[in-house]
Protein backbone atom coordinates (compact mmCIF):
# COMPACT_ATOMS: atom_id res chain seq x y z
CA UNK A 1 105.33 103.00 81.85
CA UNK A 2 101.87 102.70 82.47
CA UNK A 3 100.62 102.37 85.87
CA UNK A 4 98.11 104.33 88.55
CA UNK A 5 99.27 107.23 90.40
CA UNK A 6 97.71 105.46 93.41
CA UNK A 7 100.17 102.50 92.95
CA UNK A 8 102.68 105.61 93.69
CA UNK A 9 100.70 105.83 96.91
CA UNK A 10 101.68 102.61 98.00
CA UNK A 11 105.20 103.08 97.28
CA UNK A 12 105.72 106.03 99.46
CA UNK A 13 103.38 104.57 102.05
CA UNK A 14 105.30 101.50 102.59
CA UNK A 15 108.70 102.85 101.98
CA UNK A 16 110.19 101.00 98.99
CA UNK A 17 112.42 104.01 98.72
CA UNK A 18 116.35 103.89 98.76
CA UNK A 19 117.82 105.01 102.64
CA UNK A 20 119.98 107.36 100.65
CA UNK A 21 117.37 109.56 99.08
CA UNK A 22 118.19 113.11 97.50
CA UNK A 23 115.75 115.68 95.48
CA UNK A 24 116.25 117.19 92.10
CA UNK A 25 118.48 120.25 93.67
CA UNK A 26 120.46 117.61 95.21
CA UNK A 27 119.54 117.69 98.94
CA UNK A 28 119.39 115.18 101.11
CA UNK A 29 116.41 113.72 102.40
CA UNK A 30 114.79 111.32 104.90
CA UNK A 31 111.28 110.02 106.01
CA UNK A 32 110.44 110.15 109.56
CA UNK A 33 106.82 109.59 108.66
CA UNK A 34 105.16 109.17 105.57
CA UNK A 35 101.94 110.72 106.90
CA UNK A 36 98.41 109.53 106.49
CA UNK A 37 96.64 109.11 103.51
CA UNK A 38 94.27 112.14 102.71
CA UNK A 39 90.69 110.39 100.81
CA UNK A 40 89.52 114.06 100.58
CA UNK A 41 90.49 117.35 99.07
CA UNK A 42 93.89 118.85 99.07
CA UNK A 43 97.36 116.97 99.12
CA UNK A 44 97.65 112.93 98.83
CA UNK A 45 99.71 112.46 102.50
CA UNK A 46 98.82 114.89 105.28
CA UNK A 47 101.03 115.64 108.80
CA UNK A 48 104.32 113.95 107.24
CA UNK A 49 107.51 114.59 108.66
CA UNK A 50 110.79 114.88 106.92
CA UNK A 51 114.34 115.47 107.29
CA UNK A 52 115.17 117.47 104.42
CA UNK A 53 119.49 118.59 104.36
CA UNK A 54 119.50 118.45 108.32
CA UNK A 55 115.76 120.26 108.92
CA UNK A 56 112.78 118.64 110.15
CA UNK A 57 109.64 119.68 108.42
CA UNK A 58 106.25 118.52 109.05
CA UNK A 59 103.63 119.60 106.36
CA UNK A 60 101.99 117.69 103.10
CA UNK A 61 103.22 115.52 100.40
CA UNK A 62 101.72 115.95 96.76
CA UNK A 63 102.41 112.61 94.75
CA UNK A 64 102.69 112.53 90.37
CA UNK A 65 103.50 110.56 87.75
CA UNK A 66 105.87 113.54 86.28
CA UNK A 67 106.63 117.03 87.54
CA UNK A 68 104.44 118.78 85.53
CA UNK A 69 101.34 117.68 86.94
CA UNK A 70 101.43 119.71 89.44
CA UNK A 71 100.47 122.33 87.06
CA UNK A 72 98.38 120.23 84.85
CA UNK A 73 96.20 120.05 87.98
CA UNK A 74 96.15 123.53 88.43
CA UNK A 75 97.50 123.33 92.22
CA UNK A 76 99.53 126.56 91.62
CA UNK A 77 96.73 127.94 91.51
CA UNK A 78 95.41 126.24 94.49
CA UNK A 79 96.25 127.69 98.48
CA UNK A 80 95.11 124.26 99.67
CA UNK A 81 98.45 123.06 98.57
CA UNK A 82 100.49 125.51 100.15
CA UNK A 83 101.79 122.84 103.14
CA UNK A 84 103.03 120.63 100.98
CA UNK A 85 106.42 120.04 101.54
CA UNK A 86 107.71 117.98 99.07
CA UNK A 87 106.80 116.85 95.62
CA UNK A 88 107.51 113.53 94.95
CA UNK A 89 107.14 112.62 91.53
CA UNK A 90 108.08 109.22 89.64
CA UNK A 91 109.85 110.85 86.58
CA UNK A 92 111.10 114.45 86.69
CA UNK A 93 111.26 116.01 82.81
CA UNK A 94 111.30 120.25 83.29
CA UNK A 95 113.79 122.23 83.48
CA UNK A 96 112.51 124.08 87.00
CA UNK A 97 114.28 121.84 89.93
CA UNK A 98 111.64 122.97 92.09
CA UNK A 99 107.85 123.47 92.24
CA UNK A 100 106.41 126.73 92.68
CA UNK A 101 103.74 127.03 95.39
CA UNK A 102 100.31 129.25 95.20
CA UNK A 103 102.09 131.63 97.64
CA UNK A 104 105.11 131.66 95.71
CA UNK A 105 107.12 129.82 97.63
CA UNK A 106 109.31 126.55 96.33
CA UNK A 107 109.06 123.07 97.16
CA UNK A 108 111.72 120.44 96.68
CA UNK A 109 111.11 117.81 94.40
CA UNK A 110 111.63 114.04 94.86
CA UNK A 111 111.47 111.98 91.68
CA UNK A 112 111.27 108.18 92.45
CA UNK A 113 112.77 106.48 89.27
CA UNK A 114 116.38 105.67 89.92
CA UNK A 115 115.78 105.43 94.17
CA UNK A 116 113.57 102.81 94.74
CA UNK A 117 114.92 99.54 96.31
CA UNK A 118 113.54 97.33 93.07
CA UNK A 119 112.88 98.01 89.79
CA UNK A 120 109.15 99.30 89.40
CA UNK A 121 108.36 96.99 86.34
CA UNK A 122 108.99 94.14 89.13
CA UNK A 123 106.88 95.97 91.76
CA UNK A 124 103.94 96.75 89.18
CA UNK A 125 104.48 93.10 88.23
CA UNK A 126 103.69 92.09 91.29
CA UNK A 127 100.94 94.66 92.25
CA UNK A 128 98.85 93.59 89.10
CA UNK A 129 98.87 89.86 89.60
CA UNK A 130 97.89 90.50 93.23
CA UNK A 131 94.64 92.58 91.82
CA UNK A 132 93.92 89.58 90.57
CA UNK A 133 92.21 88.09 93.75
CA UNK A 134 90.34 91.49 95.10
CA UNK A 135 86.82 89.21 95.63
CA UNK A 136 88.47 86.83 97.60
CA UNK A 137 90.47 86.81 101.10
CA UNK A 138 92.90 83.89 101.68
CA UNK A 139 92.93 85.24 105.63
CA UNK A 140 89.35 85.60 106.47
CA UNK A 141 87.75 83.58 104.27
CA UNK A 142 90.13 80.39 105.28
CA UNK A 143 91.86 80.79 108.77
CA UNK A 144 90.29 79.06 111.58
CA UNK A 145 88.94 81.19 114.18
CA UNK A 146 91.97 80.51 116.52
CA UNK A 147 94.38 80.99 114.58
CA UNK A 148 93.11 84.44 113.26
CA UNK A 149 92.60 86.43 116.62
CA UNK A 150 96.52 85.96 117.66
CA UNK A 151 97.02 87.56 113.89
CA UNK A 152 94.50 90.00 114.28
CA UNK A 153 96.41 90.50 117.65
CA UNK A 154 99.44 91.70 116.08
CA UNK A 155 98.77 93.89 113.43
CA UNK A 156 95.96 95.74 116.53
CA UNK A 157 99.70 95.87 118.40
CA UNK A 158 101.22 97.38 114.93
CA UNK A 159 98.63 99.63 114.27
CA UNK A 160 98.81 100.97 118.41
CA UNK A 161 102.63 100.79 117.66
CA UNK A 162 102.07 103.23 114.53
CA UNK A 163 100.44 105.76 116.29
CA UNK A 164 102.86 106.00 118.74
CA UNK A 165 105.43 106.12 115.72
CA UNK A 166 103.12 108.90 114.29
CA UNK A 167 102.92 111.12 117.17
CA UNK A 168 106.71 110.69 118.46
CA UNK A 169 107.20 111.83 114.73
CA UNK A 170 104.94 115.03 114.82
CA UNK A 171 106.56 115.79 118.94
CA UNK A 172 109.78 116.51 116.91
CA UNK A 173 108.85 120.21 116.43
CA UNK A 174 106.11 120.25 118.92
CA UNK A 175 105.71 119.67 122.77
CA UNK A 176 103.19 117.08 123.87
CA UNK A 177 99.97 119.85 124.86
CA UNK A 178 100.59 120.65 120.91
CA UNK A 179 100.41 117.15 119.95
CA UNK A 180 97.63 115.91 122.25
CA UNK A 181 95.44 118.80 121.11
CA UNK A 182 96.37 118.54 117.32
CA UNK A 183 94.81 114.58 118.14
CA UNK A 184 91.77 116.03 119.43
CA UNK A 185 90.98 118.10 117.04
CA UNK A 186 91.31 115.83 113.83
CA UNK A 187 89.40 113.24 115.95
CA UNK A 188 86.19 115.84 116.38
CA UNK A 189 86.47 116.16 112.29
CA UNK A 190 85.76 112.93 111.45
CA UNK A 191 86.72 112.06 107.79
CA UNK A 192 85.71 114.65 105.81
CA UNK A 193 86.80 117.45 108.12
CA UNK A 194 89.81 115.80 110.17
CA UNK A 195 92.06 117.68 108.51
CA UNK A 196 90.18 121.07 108.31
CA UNK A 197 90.50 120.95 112.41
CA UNK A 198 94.26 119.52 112.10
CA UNK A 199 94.99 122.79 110.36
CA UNK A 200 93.38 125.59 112.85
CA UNK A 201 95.06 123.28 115.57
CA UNK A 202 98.31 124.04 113.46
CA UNK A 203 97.55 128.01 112.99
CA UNK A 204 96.24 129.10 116.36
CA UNK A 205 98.32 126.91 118.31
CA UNK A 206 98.30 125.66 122.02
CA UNK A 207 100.39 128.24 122.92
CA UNK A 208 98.61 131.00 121.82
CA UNK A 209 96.30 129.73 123.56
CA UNK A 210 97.77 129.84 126.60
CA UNK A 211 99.26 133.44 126.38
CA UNK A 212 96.20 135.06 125.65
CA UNK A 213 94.31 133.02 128.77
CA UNK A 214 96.87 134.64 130.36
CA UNK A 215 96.29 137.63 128.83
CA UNK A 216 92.20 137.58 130.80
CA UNK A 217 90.61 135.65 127.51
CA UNK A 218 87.21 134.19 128.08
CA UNK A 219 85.66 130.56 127.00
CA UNK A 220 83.26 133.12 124.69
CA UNK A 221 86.51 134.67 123.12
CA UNK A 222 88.00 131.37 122.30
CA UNK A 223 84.74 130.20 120.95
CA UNK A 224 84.29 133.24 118.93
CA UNK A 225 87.86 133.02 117.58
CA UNK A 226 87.86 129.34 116.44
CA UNK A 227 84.51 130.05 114.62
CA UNK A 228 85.03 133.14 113.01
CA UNK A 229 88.45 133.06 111.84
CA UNK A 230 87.72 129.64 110.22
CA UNK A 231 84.94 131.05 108.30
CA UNK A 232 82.85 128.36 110.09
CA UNK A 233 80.22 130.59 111.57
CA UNK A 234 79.12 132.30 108.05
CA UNK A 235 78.55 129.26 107.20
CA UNK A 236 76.60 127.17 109.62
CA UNK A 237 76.21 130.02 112.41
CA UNK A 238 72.35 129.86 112.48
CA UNK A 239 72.65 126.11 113.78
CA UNK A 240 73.30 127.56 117.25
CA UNK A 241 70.53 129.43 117.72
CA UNK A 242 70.11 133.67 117.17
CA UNK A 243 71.15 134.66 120.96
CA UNK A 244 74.44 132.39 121.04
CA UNK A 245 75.24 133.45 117.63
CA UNK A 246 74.52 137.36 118.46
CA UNK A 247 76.52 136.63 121.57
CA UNK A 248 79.72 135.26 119.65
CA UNK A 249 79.53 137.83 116.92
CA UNK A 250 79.68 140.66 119.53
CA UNK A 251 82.19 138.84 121.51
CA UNK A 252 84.25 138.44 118.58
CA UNK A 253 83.84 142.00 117.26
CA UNK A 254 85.57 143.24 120.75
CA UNK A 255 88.16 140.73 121.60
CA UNK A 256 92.05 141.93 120.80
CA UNK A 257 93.69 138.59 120.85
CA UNK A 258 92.84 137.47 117.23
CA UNK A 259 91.41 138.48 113.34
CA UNK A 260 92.82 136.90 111.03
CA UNK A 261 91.01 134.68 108.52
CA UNK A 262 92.34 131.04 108.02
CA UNK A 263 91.46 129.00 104.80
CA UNK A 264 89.58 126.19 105.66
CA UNK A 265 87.22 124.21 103.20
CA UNK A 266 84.48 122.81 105.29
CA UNK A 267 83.22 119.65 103.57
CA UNK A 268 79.45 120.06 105.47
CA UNK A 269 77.42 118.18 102.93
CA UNK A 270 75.33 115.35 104.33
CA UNK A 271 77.18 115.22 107.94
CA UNK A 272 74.83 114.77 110.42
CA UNK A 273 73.21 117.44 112.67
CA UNK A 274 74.81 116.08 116.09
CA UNK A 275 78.24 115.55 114.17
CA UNK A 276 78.55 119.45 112.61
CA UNK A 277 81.75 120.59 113.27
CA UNK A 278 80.26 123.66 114.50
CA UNK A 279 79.10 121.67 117.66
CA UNK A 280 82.08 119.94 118.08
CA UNK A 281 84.46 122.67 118.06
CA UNK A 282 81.85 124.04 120.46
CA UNK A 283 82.11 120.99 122.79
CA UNK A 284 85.83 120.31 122.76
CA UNK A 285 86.55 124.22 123.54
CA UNK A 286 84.98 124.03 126.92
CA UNK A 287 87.21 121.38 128.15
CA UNK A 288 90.32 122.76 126.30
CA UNK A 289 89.61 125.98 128.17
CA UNK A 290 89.45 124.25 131.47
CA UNK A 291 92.81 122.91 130.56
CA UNK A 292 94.87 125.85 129.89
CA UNK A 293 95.25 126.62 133.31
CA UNK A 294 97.10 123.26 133.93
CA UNK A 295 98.32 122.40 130.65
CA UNK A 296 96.73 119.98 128.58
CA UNK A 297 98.35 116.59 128.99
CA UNK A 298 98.50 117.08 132.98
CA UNK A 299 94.64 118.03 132.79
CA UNK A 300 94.00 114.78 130.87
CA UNK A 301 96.00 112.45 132.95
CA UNK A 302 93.59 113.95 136.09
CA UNK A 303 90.88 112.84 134.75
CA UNK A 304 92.48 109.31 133.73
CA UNK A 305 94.28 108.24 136.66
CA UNK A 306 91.63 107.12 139.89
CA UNK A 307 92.47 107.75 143.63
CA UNK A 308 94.84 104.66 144.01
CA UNK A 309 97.21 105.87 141.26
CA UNK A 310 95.75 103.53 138.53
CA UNK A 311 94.48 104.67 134.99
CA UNK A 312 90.54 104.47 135.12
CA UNK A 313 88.99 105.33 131.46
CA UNK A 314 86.09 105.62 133.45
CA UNK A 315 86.24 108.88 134.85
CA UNK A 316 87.59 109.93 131.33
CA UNK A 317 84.48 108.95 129.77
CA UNK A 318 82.41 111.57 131.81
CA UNK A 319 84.83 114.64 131.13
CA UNK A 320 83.19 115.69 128.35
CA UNK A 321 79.85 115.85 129.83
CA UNK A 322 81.37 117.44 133.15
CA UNK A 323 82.54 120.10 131.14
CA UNK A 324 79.64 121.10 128.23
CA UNK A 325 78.64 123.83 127.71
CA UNK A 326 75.45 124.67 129.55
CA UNK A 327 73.34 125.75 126.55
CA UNK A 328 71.40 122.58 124.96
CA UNK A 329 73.77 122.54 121.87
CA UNK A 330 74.56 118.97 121.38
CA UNK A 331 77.85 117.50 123.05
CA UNK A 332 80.28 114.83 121.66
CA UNK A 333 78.71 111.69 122.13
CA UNK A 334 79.86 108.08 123.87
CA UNK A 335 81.56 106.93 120.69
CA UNK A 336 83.14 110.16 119.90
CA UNK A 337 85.12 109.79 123.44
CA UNK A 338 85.86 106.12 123.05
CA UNK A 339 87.43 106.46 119.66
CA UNK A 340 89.79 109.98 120.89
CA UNK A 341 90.26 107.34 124.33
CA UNK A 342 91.60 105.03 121.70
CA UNK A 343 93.18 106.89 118.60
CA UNK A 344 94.31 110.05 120.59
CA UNK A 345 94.57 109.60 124.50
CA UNK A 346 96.11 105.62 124.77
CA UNK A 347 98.64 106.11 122.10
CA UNK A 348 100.04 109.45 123.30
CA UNK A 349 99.81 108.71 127.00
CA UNK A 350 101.81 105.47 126.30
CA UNK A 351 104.30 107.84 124.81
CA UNK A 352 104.98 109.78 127.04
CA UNK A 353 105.19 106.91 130.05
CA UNK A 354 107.74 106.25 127.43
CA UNK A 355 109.63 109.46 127.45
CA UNK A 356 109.97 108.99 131.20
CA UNK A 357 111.10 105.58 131.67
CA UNK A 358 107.42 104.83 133.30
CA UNK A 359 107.32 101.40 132.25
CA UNK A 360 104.49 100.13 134.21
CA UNK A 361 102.22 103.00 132.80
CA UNK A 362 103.05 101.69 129.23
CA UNK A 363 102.20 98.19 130.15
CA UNK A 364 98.97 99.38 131.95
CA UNK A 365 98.26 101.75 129.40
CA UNK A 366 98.65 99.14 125.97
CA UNK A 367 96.38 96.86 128.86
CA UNK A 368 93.71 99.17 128.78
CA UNK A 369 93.81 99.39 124.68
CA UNK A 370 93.96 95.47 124.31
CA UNK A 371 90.60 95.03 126.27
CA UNK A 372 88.89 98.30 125.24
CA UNK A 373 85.27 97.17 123.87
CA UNK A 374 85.19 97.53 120.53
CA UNK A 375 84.34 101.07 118.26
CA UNK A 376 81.38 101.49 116.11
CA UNK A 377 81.77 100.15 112.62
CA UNK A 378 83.26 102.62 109.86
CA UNK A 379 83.62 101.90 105.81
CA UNK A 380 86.49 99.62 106.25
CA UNK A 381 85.47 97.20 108.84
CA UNK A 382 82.20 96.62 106.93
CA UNK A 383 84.14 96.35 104.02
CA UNK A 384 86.76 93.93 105.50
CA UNK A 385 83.85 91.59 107.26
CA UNK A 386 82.32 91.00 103.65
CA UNK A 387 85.04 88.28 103.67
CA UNK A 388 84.20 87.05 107.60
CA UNK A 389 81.83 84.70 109.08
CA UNK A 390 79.31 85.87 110.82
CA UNK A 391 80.60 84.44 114.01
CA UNK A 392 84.23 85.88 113.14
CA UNK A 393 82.63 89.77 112.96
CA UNK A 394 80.94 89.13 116.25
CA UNK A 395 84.77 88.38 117.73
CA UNK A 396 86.14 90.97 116.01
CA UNK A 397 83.53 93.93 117.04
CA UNK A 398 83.74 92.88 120.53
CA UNK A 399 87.88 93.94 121.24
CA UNK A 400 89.10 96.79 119.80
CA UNK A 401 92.58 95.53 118.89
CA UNK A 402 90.99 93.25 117.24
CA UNK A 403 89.13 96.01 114.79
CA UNK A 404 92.46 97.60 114.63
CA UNK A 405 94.24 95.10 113.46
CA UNK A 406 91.76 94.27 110.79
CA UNK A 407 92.16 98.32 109.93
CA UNK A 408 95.91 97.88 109.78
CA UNK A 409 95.36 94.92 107.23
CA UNK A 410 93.25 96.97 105.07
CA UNK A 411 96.14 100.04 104.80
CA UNK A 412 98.73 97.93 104.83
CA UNK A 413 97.78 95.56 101.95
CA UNK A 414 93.91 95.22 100.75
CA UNK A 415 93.64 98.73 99.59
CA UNK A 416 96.23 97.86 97.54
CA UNK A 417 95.53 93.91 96.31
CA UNK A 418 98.75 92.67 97.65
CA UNK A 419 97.20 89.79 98.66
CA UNK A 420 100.60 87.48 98.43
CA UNK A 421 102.11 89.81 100.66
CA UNK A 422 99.27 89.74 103.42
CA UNK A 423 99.60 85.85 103.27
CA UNK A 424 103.34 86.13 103.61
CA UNK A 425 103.38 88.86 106.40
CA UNK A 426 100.75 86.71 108.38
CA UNK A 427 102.32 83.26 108.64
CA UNK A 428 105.47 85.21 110.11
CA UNK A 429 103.20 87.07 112.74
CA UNK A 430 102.27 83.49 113.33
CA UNK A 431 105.43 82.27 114.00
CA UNK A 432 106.64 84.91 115.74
C-alpha cells in the first residue's frame, strides 16, 4: 500500500493503535506517552515512555514502512539512534525479530498492520480526502470571533493538560528535580538543539550533580564539565572570550568529578549570537548551581511564591538576571523566561500541587497560565494566522492559552490535513 511514512507519524501520535499491543517477539506493550515529534536529526519521537512486558522505558521511537529500513537508512550505523526504544514499523518481512542497534544492542519491534483500531485503507482514505482542503481553514477562516476564543480556550486547556500528561509520564523513572531540570534544559535549546540539551540533562544527571557539589565542586567545574564533555567548547569556545575560555580549560583539566565525552550533534548553523547554546548553558548553570544546595523544585517555588503565600511570576522573571554570571556574556533573555514560565515551570508546578492534594495551587497555578501575556510568534503561529483576520491574530497574541491552543490545533490535526476531524472535534468543545 502506498502511503507516506509521515502518515505513520500520525498514527502513533494520535494513538489509533489496538489497547492490546504486542511486538514481533511477542511481548507485551503499552504507551504511556507517545513522545514529541523530533523535526530534526536523529529518531522520529523523542522522550517517549513505554511499558514494554511490565518495564517502563523512556527513550526514542524510530518509525518505517517495513523493518528493513532501518538498515536501508543506515541507522546501524548511526549512535544517534542508540535511545531508541522501539521500532515500530507498519509491515514486518525479515527473519530477525529484533533490530540491532549501533552499540549492538536489540530493540523490540512493533509492526502496526494487524493492531490498529481500523483498517489503514479507511484511515488513508480519509487522510487523503482531508489533504484536499490544506489552503483553506473552515475554523479560522469562518467562526465568528466569539465563538472561536472559548474553542481556542480548550484546546490552550488540552495542550496545558498534555504537558502535565508529558511530564507525569517522564516522573515515572525520575523524581521531580530530574524532570524540572530535563524542562529547562530542552527549553534553553530551542528547536534545533532542544534535544541535544535533553540528552546531557539525561547523561550527567541531577543527581550527579548534587553528589559531586557535595563532593566541594565549583560553578567553574560544572561549567567546564557541561562544555567540554559535550564537545561544545571545541566548537564554539572562542565565543566567550580567551581568559574565560583559558579559565574553563584549566578548570576542566584539574577537576576529578567528570571526563567522559558525550555525543552530541550541535546544529549551530545560523542560530543567533545571543541564542548560542554555549551562552545558554552558561546562563542556566549559574542558577542550577545556586539550586543544588536546596534542591531544584524547592529553589524554584522560592522564587515563585511572594511573602503572603501566593505565586508571583514576578519575582520569577528576575531570577535569571539575579543569578548571571558576572562576566558580560549574554544572559537568557525576557522571552526565554516567559516561555520556560510557561512550557516548563506552570505545567510541572501544577503537577506536583497535584501530587499533594494542593488543590488551590493547581487552580492558582492553571490561573496564572490562562492570563499569561502572550509568547513571541514561532513558525506555527505565523503559519496558523495565514488563515486569521487581522483582528483575530491581535486576540490571539495577546493570551497565551489562546496561542496554545492554536499550537495544539496545528499538532493535533493541520499538520496532518484532517480538516473533517478539526471541524468535528471543535463543535463538541463547543458544546461541551
Amino acid at each position: 500500500m502506498d502511503f507516506k511514512e509521515k502518515f505513520l507519524y500520525h498514527i502513533w501520535d494520535e494513538g489509533h493503535l489496538q489497547a492490546d499491543l504486542h511486538t514481533v517477539c511477542g511481548k507485551p506493550v503499552s504507551v504511556i506517552y507517545a513522545g514529541q515529534l523530533n523535526t530534526n536529526r536523529g529518531p522520529d519521537f523523542m522522550n517517549a515512555v513505554l511499558n514494554i512486558e511490565g518495564e517502563i522505558r523512556s527513550g526514542s521511537i524510530e518509525i518505517h514502512h517495513k523493518s528493513q529500513d532501518w538498515f536501508s537508512h543506515n541507522h546501524h550505523e548511526d549512535p544517534h539512534y542508540n535511545r531508541v526504544i522501539l521500532h515500530v514499523v507498519y509491515e514486518h518481512q525479515q527473519q530477525n525479530k529484533n533490530t540491532i542497534k549501533e552499540d549492538g544492542t536489540t530493540v523490540e519491534i512493533l509492526e502496526l498492520k494487524d493492531q490498529l483500531v481500523e483498517d489503514i485503507a479507511k484511515l488513508l482514505l480519509l487522510h487523503s480526502e482531508e489533504s484536499i482542503h490544506i489552503n483553506y481553514c473552515d475554523l479560522l477562516s469562518m467562526t465568528p470571533k466569539d465563538s472561536l476564543i472559548p474553542i481556542l480556550r480548550h484546546f490552550g486547556t488540552s495542550r496545558f493538560n498534555s504537558k502535565v500528561k508529558r511530564y507525569n509520564s517522564v516522573l515515572l523513572n525520575s523524581d521531580f528535580d530530574q524532570v524540572l531540570y530535563e524542562g529547562l534544559m530542552e527549553a534553553i535549546g530551542y528547536d534545533k538543539n532542544k534535544y541535544n540539551m535533553l540528552s546531557i540533562a539525561q547523561t550527567l544527571k541531577w543527581d550527579m550533580w548534587k553528589q559531586w557539589y557535595s563532593q566541594g565542586m565549583t560553578i567553574d567545574e560544572m561549567i567546564s564539565i557541561a562544555l567540554h564533555s559535550s564537545g561544545l567548547i571545541k566548537k564554539s569556545g572562542k565565543l566567550i572570550g580567551p581568559e574565560y575560555l583559558n579559565l574553563l580549560a584549566i578548570t576542566y583539566e584539574r577537576q576529578a568529578f567528570y571526563g567522559n565525552p558525550l555525543l552530541v550533534d550541535w546544529q549551530l548553523f545560523r542560530i543567533r549570537p545571543q541564542n548560542h547554546p554555549i551562552y545558554r548553558i552558561i546562563a542556566l548553570f549559574h542558577v542550577l548551581y545556586e539550586s543544588l544546595s536546596t534542591g531544584l523544585l524547592q529553589f524554584f517555588k522560592s522564587h515563585i511564591i511572594n511573602s503572603d503565600g501566593k505565586f508571583d511570576l514576578k519575582t520569577f522573571r528576575t531570577l535569571f538576571s539575579e543569578y548571571s554570571s558576572s562576566s558580560d556574556l549574554p544572559n537568557i533573555g525576557k522571552s526565554v523566561v516567559s516561555n520556560i514560565t510557561v512550557n516548563i515551570i506552570l505545567p510541572i508546578l501544577y503537577l506536583y500541587s497535584e501530587k499533594n492534594g494542593e488543590l488551590e495551587s493547581k487552580k492558582e497555578l492553571f490561573y496564572l497560565y490562562s492570563i499569561h501575556p502572550g509568547l513571541m510568534d514561532n513558525r506555527v503561529l505565523n503559519f496558523m494566522k495565514t488563515h486569521a483576520s487581522p483582528s483575530v491574530s491581535t486576540l490571539i497574541d495577546s493570551k497565551v492559552i489562546l496561542q496554545q491552543g492554536l499550537i495544539d490545533l496545528y499538532y493535533r490535526f493541520c499538520q496532518y490535513h484532517l480538516c473533517e476531524a478539526c471541524v468535528s472535534n471543535y463543535k463538541k468543545s463547543l458544546s461541551e
